[in-house]
C-alpha atoms as a PDB file:
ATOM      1  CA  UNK A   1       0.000   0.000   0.000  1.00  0.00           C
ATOM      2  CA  UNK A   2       3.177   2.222   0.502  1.00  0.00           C
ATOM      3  CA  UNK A   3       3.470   2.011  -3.060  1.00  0.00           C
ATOM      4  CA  UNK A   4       0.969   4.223  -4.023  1.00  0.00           C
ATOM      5  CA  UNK A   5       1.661   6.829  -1.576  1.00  0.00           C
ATOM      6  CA  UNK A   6       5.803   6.843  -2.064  1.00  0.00           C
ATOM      7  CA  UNK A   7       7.875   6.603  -4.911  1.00  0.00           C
ATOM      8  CA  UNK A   8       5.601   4.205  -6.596  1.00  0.00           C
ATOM      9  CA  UNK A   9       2.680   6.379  -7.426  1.00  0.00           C
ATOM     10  CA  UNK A  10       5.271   9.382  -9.642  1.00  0.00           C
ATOM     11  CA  UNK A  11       6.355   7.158 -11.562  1.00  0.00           C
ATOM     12  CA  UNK A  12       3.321   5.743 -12.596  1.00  0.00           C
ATOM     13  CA  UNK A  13       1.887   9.269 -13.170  1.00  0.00           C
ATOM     14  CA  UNK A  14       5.049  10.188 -15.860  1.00  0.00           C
ATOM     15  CA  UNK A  15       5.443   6.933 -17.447  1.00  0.00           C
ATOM     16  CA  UNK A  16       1.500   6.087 -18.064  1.00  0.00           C
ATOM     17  CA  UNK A  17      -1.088   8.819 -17.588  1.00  0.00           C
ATOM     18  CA  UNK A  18       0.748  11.658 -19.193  1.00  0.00           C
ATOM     19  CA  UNK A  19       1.853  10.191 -22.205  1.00  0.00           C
ATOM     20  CA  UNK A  20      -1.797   8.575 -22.941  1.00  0.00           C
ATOM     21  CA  UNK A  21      -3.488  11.856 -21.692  1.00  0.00           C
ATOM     22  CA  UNK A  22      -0.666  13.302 -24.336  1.00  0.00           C
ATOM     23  CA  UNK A  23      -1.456  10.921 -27.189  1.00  0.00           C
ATOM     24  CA  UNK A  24      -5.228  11.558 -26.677  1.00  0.00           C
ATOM     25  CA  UNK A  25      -4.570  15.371 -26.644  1.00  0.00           C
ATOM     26  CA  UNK A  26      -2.530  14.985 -29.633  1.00  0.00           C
ATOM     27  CA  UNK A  27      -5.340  13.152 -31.693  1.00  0.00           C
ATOM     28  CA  UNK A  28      -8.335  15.296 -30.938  1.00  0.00           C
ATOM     29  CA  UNK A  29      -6.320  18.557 -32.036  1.00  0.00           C
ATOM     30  CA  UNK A  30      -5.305  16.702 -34.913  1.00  0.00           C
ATOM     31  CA  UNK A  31      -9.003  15.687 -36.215  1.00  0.00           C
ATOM     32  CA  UNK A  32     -10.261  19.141 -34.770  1.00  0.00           C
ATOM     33  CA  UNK A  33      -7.149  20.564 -37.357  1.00  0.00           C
ATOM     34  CA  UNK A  34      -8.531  17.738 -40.131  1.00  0.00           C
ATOM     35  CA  UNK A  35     -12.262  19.365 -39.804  1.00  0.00           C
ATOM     36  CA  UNK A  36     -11.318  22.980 -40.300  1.00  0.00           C
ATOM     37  CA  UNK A  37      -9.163  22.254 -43.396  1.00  0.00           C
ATOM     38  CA  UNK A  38     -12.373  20.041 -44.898  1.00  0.00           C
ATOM     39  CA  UNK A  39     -14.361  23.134 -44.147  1.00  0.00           C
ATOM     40  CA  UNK A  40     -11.974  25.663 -45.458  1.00  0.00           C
ATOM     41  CA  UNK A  41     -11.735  23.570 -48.982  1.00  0.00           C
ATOM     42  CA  UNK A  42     -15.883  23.192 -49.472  1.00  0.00           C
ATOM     43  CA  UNK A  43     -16.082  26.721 -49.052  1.00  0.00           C
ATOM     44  CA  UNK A  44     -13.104  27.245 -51.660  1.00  0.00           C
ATOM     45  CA  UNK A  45     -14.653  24.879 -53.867  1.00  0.00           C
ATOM     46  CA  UNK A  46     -18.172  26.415 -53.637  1.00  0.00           C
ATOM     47  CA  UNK A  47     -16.601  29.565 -54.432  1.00  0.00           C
ATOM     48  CA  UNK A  48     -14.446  28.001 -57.541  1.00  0.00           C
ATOM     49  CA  UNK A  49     -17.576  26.852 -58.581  1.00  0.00           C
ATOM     50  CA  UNK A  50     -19.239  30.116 -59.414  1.00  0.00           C
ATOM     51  CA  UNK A  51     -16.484  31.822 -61.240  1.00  0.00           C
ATOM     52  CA  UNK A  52     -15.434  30.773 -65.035  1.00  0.00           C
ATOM     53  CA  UNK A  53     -11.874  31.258 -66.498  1.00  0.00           C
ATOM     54  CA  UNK A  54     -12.115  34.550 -67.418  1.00  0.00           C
ATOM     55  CA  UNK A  55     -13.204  35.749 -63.894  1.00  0.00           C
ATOM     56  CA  UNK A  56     -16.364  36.356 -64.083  1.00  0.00           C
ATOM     57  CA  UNK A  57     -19.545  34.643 -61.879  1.00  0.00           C
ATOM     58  CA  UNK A  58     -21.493  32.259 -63.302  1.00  0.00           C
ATOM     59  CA  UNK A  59     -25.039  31.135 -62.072  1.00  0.00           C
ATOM     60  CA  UNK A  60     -25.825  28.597 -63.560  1.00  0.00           C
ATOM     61  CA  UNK A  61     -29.935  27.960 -64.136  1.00  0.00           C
ATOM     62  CA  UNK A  62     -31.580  25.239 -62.675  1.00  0.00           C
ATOM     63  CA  UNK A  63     -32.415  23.726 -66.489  1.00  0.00           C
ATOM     64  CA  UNK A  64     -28.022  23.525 -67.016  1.00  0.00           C
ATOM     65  CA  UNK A  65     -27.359  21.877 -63.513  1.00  0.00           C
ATOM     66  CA  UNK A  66     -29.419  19.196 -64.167  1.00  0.00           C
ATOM     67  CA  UNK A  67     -28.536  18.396 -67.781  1.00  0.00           C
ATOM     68  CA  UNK A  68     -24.876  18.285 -66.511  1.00  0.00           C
ATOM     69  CA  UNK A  69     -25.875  15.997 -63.751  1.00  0.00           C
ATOM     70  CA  UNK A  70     -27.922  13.299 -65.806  1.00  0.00           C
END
């Protein structure tokens, strides 16, 4: 029972919880990072979408979209 209460108990704390708490950490900021780059390319595509070559916006009528589509 000493164990947990001396020496026992630090080492447990550096060499387990921290590096899984760390790994965890690591993983959630890394999808979190994943989710705002898949947002920031939808709303650059979106945008793409409405522009031709020459720079200028197309809006397309409902009639073209779906003769493109089928």
């Amino acid at each position: 029972m000493m164990m947990w209460f001396g020496y026992g108990f630090i080492p447990l704390l550096l060499f387990y919880v921290l590096p899984i708490a760390f790994v965890i950490w690591a993983i959630l900021t890394f999808i979190k990072l994943q989710k705002q780059k898949v947002e920031l390319m939808k709303e650059l595509v979106s945008k793409l979408d409405t522009i031709d070559l020459t720079g200028k916006e197309v809006n397309p009528t409902k009639d073209e979209t779906q003769d493109t589509i089928s």
